[in-house]
C-alpha atoms as a PDB file:
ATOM      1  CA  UNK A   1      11.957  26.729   2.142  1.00  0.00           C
ATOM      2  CA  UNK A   2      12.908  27.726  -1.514  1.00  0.00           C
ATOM      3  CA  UNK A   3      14.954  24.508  -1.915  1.00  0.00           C
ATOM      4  CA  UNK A   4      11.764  22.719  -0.600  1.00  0.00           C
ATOM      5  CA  UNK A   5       9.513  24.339  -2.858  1.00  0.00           C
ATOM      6  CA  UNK A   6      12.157  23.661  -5.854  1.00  0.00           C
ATOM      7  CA  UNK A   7      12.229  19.523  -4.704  1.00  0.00           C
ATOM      8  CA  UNK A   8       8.721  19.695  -4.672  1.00  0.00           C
ATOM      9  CA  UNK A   9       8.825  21.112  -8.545  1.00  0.00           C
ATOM     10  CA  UNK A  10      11.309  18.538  -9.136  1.00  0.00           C
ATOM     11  CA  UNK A  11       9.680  15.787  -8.343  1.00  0.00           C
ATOM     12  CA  UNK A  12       6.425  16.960 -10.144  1.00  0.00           C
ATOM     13  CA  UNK A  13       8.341  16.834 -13.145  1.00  0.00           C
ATOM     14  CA  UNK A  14       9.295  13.468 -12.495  1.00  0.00           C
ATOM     15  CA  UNK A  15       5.812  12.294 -12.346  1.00  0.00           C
ATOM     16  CA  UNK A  16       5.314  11.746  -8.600  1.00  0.00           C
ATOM     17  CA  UNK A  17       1.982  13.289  -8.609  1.00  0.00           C
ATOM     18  CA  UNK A  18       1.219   9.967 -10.802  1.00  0.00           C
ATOM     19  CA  UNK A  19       3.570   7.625  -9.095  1.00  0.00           C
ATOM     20  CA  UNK A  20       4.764   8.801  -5.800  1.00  0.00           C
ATOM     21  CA  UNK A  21       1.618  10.231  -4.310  1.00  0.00           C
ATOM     22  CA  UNK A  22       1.940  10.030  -0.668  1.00  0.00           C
ATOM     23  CA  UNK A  23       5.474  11.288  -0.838  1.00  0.00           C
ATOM     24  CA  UNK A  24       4.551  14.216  -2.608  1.00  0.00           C
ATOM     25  CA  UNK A  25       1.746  14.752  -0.327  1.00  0.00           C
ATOM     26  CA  UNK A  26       3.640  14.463   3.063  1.00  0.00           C
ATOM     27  CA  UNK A  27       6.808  17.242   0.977  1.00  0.00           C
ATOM     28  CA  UNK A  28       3.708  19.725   0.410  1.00  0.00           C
ATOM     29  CA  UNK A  29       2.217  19.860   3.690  1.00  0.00           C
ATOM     30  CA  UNK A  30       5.099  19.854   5.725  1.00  0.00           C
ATOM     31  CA  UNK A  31       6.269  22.966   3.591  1.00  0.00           C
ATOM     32  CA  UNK A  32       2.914  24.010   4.618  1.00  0.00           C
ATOM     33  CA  UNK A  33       3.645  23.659   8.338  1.00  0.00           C
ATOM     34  CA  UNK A  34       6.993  25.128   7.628  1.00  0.00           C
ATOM     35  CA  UNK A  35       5.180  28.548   6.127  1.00  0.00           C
ATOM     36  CA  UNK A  36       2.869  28.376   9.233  1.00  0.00           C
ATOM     37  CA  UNK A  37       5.902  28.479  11.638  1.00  0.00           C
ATOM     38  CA  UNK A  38       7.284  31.189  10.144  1.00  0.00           C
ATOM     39  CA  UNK A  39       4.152  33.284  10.355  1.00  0.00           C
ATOM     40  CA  UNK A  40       4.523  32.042  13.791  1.00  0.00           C
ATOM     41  CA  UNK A  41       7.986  33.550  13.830  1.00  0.00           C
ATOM     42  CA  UNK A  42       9.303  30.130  15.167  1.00  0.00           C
ATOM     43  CA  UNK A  43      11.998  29.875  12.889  1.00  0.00           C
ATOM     44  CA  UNK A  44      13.402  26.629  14.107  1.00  0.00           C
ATOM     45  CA  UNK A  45      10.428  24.673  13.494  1.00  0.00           C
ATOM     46  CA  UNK A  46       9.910  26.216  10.442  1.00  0.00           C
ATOM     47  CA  UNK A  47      13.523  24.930   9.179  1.00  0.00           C
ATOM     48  CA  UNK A  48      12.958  21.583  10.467  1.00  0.00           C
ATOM     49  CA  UNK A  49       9.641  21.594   8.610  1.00  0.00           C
ATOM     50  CA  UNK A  50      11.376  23.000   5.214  1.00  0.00           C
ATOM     51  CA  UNK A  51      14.093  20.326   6.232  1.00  0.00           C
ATOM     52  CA  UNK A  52      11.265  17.480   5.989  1.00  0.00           C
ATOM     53  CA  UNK A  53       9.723  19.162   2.886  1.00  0.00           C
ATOM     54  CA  UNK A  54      12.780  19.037   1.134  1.00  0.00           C
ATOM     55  CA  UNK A  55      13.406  15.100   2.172  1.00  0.00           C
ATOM     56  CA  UNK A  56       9.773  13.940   1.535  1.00  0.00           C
ATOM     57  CA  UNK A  57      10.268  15.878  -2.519  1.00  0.00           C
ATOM     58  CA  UNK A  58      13.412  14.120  -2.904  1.00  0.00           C
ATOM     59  CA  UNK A  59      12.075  10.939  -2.273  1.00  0.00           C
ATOM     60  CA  UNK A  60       8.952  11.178  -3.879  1.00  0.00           C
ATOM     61  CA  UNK A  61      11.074  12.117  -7.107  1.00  0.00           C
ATOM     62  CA  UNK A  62      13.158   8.686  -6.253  1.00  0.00           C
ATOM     63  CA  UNK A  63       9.768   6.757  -5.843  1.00  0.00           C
ATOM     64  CA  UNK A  64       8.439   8.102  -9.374  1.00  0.00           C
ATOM     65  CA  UNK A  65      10.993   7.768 -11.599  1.00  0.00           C
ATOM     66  CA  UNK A  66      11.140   3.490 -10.157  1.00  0.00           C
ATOM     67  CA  UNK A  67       7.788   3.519 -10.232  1.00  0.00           C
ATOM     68  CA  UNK A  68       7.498   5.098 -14.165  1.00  0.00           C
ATOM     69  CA  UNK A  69       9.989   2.631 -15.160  1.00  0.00           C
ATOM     70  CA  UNK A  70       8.377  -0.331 -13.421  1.00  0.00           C
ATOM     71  CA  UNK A  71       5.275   0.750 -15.341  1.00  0.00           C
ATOM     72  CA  UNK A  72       7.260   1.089 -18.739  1.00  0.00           C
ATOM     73  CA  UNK A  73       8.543  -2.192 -18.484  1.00  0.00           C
ATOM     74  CA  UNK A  74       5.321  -3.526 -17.699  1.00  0.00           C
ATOM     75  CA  UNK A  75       3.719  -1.981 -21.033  1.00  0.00           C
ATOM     76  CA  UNK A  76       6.192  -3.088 -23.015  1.00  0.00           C
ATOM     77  CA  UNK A  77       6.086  -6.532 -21.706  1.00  0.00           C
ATOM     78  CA  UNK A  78       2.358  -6.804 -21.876  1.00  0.00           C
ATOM     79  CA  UNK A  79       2.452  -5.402 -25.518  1.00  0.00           C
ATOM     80  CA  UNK A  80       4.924  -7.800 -26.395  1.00  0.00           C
ATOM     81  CA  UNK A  81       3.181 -10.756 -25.330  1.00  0.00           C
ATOM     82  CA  UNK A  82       0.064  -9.887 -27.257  1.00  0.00           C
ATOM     83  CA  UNK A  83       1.886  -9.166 -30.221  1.00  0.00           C
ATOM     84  CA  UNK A  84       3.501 -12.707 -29.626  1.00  0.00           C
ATOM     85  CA  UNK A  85      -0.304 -13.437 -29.305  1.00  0.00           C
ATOM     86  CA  UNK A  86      -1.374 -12.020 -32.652  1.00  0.00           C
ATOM     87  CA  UNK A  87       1.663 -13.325 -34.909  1.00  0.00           C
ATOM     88  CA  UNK A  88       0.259 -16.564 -33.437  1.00  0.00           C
ATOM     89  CA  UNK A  89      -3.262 -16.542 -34.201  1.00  0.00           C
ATOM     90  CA  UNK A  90      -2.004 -14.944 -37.975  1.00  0.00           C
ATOM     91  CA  UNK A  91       0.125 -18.210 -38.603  1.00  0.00           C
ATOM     92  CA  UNK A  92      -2.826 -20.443 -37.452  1.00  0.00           C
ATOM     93  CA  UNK A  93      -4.769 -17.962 -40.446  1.00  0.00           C
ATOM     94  CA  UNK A  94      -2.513 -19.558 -42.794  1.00  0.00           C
ATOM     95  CA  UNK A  95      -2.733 -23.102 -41.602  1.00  0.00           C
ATOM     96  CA  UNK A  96      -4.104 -25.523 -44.472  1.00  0.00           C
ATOM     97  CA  UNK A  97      -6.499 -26.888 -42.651  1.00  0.00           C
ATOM     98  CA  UNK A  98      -7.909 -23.082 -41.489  1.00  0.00           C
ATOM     99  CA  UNK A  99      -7.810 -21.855 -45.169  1.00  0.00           C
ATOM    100  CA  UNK A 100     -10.438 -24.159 -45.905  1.00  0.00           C
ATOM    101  CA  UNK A 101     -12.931 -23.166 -44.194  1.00  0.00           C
ATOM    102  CA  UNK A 102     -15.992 -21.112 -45.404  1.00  0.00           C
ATOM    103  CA  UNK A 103     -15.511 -17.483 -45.378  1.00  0.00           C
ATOM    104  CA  UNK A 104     -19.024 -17.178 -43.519  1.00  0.00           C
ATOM    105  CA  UNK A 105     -16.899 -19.250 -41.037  1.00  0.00           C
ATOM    106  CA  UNK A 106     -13.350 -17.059 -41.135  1.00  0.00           C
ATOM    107  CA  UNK A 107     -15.517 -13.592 -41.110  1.00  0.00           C
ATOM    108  CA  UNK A 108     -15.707 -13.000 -37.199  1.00  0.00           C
ATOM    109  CA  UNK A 109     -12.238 -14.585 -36.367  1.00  0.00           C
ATOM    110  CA  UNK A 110     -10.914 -12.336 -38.958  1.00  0.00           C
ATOM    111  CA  UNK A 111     -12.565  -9.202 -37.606  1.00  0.00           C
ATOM    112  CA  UNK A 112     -11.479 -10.072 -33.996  1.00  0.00           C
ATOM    113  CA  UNK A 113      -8.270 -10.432 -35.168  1.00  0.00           C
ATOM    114  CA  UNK A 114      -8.394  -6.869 -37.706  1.00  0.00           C
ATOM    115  CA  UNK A 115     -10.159  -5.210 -34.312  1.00  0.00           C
ATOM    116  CA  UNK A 116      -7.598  -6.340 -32.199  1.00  0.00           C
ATOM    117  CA  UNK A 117      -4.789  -5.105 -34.369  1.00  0.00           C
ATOM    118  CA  UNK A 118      -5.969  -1.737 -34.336  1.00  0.00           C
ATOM    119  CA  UNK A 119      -6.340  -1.621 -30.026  1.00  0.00           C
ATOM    120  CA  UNK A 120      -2.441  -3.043 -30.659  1.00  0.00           C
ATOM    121  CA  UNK A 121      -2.161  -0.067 -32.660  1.00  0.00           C
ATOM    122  CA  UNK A 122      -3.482   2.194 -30.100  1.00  0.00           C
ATOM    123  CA  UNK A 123      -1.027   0.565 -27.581  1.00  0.00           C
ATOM    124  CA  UNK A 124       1.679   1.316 -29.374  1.00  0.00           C
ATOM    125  CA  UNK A 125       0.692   5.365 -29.126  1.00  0.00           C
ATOM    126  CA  UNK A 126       0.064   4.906 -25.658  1.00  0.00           C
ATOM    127  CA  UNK A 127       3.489   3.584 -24.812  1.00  0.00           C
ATOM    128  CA  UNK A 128       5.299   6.432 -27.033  1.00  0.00           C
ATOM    129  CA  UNK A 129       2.794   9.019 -25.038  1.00  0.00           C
ATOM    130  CA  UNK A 130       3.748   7.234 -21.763  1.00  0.00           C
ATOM    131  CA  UNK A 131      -0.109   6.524 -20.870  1.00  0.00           C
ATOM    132  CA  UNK A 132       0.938   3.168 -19.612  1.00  0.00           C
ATOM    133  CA  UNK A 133      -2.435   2.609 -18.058  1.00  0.00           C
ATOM    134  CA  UNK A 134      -3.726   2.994 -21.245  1.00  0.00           C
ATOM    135  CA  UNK A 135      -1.159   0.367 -22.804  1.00  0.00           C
ATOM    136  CA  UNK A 136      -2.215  -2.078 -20.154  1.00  0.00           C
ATOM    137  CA  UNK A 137      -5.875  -1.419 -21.029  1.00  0.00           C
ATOM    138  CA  UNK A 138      -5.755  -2.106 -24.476  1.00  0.00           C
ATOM    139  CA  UNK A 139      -3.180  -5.022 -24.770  1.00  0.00           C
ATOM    140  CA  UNK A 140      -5.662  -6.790 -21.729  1.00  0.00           C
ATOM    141  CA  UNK A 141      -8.791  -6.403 -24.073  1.00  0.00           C
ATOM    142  CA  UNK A 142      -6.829  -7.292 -26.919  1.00  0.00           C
ATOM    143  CA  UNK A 143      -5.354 -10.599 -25.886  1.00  0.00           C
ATOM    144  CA  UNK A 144      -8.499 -11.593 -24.625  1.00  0.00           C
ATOM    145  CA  UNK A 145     -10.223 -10.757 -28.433  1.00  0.00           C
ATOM    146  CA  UNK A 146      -7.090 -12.736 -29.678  1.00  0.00           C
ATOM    147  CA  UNK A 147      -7.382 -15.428 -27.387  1.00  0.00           C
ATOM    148  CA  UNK A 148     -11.604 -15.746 -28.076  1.00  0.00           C
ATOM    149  CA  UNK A 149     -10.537 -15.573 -32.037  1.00  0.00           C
ATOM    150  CA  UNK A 150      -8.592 -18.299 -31.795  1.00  0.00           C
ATOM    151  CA  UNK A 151     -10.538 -20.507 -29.464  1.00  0.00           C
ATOM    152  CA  UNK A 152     -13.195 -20.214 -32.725  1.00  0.00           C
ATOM    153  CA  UNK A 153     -11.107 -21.391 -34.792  1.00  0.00           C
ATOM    154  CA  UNK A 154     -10.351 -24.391 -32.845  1.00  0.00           C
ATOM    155  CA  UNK A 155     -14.055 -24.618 -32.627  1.00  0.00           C
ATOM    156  CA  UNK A 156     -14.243 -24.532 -36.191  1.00  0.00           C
ATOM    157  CA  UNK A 157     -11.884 -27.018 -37.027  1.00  0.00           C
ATOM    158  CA  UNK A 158     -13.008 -29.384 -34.494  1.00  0.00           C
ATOM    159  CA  UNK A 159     -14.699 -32.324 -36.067  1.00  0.00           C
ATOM    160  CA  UNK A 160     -18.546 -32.994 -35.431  1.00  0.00           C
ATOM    161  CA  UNK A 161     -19.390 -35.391 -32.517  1.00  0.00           C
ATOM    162  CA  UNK A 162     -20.327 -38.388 -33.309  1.00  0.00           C
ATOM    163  CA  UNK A 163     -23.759 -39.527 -32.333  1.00  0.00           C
ATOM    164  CA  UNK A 164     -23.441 -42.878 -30.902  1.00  0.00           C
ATOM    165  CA  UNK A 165     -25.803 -46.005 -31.241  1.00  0.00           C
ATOM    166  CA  UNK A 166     -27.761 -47.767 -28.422  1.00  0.00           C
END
Protein backbone atom coordinates (compact mmCIF):
# COMPACT_ATOMS: atom_id res chain seq x y z
CA UNK A 1 0.00 0.00 0.00
CA UNK A 2 2.90 2.51 0.74
CA UNK A 3 4.36 1.95 -2.75
CA UNK A 4 0.75 2.65 -4.01
CA UNK A 5 0.32 5.66 -2.13
CA UNK A 6 4.03 6.81 -3.28
CA UNK A 7 2.89 6.05 -7.35
CA UNK A 8 -0.02 7.89 -6.65
CA UNK A 9 2.35 11.01 -5.37
CA UNK A 10 4.37 10.33 -8.30
CA UNK A 11 2.20 10.70 -10.75
CA UNK A 12 0.63 13.89 -9.15
CA UNK A 13 3.82 15.40 -9.64
CA UNK A 14 3.79 14.54 -13.10
CA UNK A 15 0.65 16.34 -13.73
CA UNK A 16 -1.86 13.49 -14.10
CA UNK A 17 -4.40 15.19 -12.07
CA UNK A 18 -4.33 17.64 -15.30
CA UNK A 19 -3.62 15.08 -17.92
CA UNK A 20 -4.24 11.59 -16.85
CA UNK A 21 -7.45 11.94 -14.92
CA UNK A 22 -9.17 8.71 -15.07
CA UNK A 23 -5.96 6.89 -14.37
CA UNK A 24 -5.37 8.70 -11.38
CA UNK A 25 -8.85 8.25 -10.37
CA UNK A 26 -9.14 4.39 -10.85
CA UNK A 27 -4.99 4.29 -8.63
CA UNK A 28 -6.91 6.28 -5.73
CA UNK A 29 -9.90 4.31 -5.28
CA UNK A 30 -8.60 1.05 -5.67
CA UNK A 31 -6.04 2.04 -2.83
CA UNK A 32 -9.23 2.91 -1.26
CA UNK A 33 -10.67 -0.59 -1.62
CA UNK A 34 -7.30 -1.87 -0.69
CA UNK A 35 -7.52 0.16 2.92
CA UNK A 36 -11.14 -1.21 3.18
CA UNK A 37 -9.89 -4.86 2.89
CA UNK A 38 -7.56 -4.50 5.32
CA UNK A 39 -9.98 -3.13 7.87
CA UNK A 40 -11.69 -6.15 6.68
CA UNK A 41 -8.62 -8.12 7.65
CA UNK A 42 -8.73 -9.76 4.11
CA UNK A 43 -5.30 -9.26 3.39
CA UNK A 44 -5.25 -10.85 0.00
CA UNK A 45 -7.67 -8.63 -1.50
CA UNK A 46 -6.24 -5.87 0.02
CA UNK A 47 -2.74 -6.66 -1.83
CA UNK A 48 -4.37 -7.25 -5.01
CA UNK A 49 -6.13 -3.91 -4.55
CA UNK A 50 -2.66 -2.06 -3.52
CA UNK A 51 -1.33 -4.21 -6.54
CA UNK A 52 -3.95 -2.33 -8.93
CA UNK A 53 -3.32 1.01 -7.12
CA UNK A 54 0.14 0.86 -7.75
CA UNK A 55 -0.45 -0.12 -11.71
CA UNK A 56 -3.29 2.43 -12.33
CA UNK A 57 -0.43 5.47 -10.60
CA UNK A 58 2.15 4.21 -12.82
CA UNK A 59 0.25 4.58 -15.74
CA UNK A 60 -1.45 7.59 -15.08
CA UNK A 61 2.18 9.12 -14.56
CA UNK A 62 2.97 7.49 -18.24
CA UNK A 63 -0.34 9.07 -19.62
CA UNK A 64 0.64 12.68 -18.19
CA UNK A 65 3.92 13.21 -18.96
CA UNK A 66 2.66 12.16 -23.17
CA UNK A 67 -0.08 14.02 -22.64
CA UNK A 68 2.01 17.40 -21.14
CA UNK A 69 4.27 17.05 -23.98
CA UNK A 70 1.58 16.62 -26.62
CA UNK A 71 0.19 19.83 -25.14
CA UNK A 72 3.71 21.61 -25.19
CA UNK A 73 4.18 20.90 -28.62
CA UNK A 74 0.89 22.05 -29.43
CA UNK A 75 1.57 25.62 -27.75
CA UNK A 76 4.53 26.03 -29.27
CA UNK A 77 3.26 25.19 -32.63
CA UNK A 78 0.21 27.34 -32.34
CA UNK A 79 2.44 30.28 -31.06
CA UNK A 80 4.63 29.84 -33.83
CA UNK A 81 2.19 30.04 -36.46
CA UNK A 82 0.76 33.29 -35.18
CA UNK A 83 3.97 34.77 -34.82
CA UNK A 84 4.50 33.61 -38.55
CA UNK A 85 1.06 35.42 -38.69
CA UNK A 86 2.17 38.73 -37.22
CA UNK A 87 5.72 39.08 -39.03
CA UNK A 88 3.31 38.78 -41.98
CA UNK A 89 0.79 41.31 -41.45
CA UNK A 90 4.09 43.72 -40.16
CA UNK A 91 5.74 43.30 -43.72
CA UNK A 92 2.35 44.04 -45.45
CA UNK A 93 2.70 47.46 -42.79
CA UNK A 94 5.61 48.33 -44.77
CA UNK A 95 4.29 47.65 -48.21
CA UNK A 96 4.35 50.94 -50.47
CA UNK A 97 1.19 50.77 -51.41
CA UNK A 98 -0.07 50.32 -47.41
CA UNK A 99 2.16 53.30 -46.31
CA UNK A 100 0.05 55.46 -48.21
CA UNK A 101 -2.80 55.29 -46.81
CA UNK A 102 -4.41 57.83 -44.35
CA UNK A 103 -3.51 57.34 -40.83
CA UNK A 104 -7.39 57.63 -39.96
CA UNK A 105 -7.25 54.53 -42.26
CA UNK A 106 -3.94 52.58 -40.63
CA UNK A 107 -5.26 53.52 -36.87
CA UNK A 108 -7.44 50.29 -36.16
CA UNK A 109 -5.23 47.82 -38.22
CA UNK A 110 -2.42 49.17 -36.27
CA UNK A 111 -4.07 48.72 -32.89
CA UNK A 112 -5.23 45.15 -33.81
CA UNK A 113 -1.99 44.44 -34.68
CA UNK A 114 -0.22 46.44 -31.21
CA UNK A 115 -3.28 44.43 -29.21
CA UNK A 116 -2.45 41.34 -30.66
CA UNK A 117 1.23 41.60 -29.92
CA UNK A 118 0.70 42.00 -26.41
CA UNK A 119 -1.91 38.56 -26.13
CA UNK A 120 1.47 37.09 -28.14
CA UNK A 121 3.20 38.45 -25.29
CA UNK A 122 1.05 36.87 -22.79
CA UNK A 123 1.50 33.53 -24.70
CA UNK A 124 4.82 33.55 -24.41
CA UNK A 125 4.44 33.63 -20.26
CA UNK A 126 1.99 31.07 -20.52
CA UNK A 127 4.19 28.60 -22.32
CA UNK A 128 7.29 29.34 -19.84
CA UNK A 129 4.50 28.85 -16.85
CA UNK A 130 3.28 25.68 -18.67
CA UNK A 131 -0.50 27.03 -18.77
CA UNK A 132 -0.78 25.61 -22.21
CA UNK A 133 -4.50 26.14 -22.21
CA UNK A 134 -3.81 29.49 -21.72
CA UNK A 135 -1.20 29.59 -24.75
CA UNK A 136 -3.85 28.06 -26.93
CA UNK A 137 -6.33 30.72 -25.76
CA UNK A 138 -4.47 33.60 -26.55
CA UNK A 139 -2.59 32.64 -29.82
CA UNK A 140 -6.53 31.51 -31.12
CA UNK A 141 -7.82 35.14 -30.33
CA UNK A 142 -4.78 36.54 -31.58
CA UNK A 143 -4.58 35.07 -35.04
CA UNK A 144 -8.01 35.75 -35.51
CA UNK A 145 -7.28 39.83 -34.53
CA UNK A 146 -4.28 39.32 -36.99
CA UNK A 147 -6.14 37.71 -39.55
CA UNK A 148 -9.32 40.56 -39.24
CA UNK A 149 -6.28 43.32 -39.34
CA UNK A 150 -5.18 42.24 -42.32
CA UNK A 151 -8.36 41.44 -44.15
CA UNK A 152 -8.77 45.60 -43.54
CA UNK A 153 -6.09 46.29 -45.08
CA UNK A 154 -6.93 44.42 -48.10
CA UNK A 155 -10.16 46.23 -47.76
CA UNK A 156 -8.39 49.33 -47.75
CA UNK A 157 -6.33 48.92 -50.58
CA UNK A 158 -8.96 47.52 -52.68
CA UNK A 159 -9.93 49.93 -55.38
CA UNK A 160 -13.57 51.49 -55.44
CA UNK A 161 -16.17 49.62 -57.61
CA UNK A 162 -16.95 50.97 -60.45
CA UNK A 163 -20.49 52.05 -61.03
CA UNK A 164 -21.47 50.87 -64.35
CA UNK A 165 -23.69 52.60 -67.10
CA UNK A 166 -27.08 51.38 -68.47
Amino acid sequence: MNQAQGAIDAARAAGAEEYAVDELKAAVDALAQADEAVKASDYRLALAHALDSRESAQNAAKAAVDARARARGDAERELAEATALLERADIRLKERAVARLPRRTLAEPTGTLDAARGSLQEARAALADEAYGEVGRLTGAASKDIQAALAELDKALAPPAKKGRR
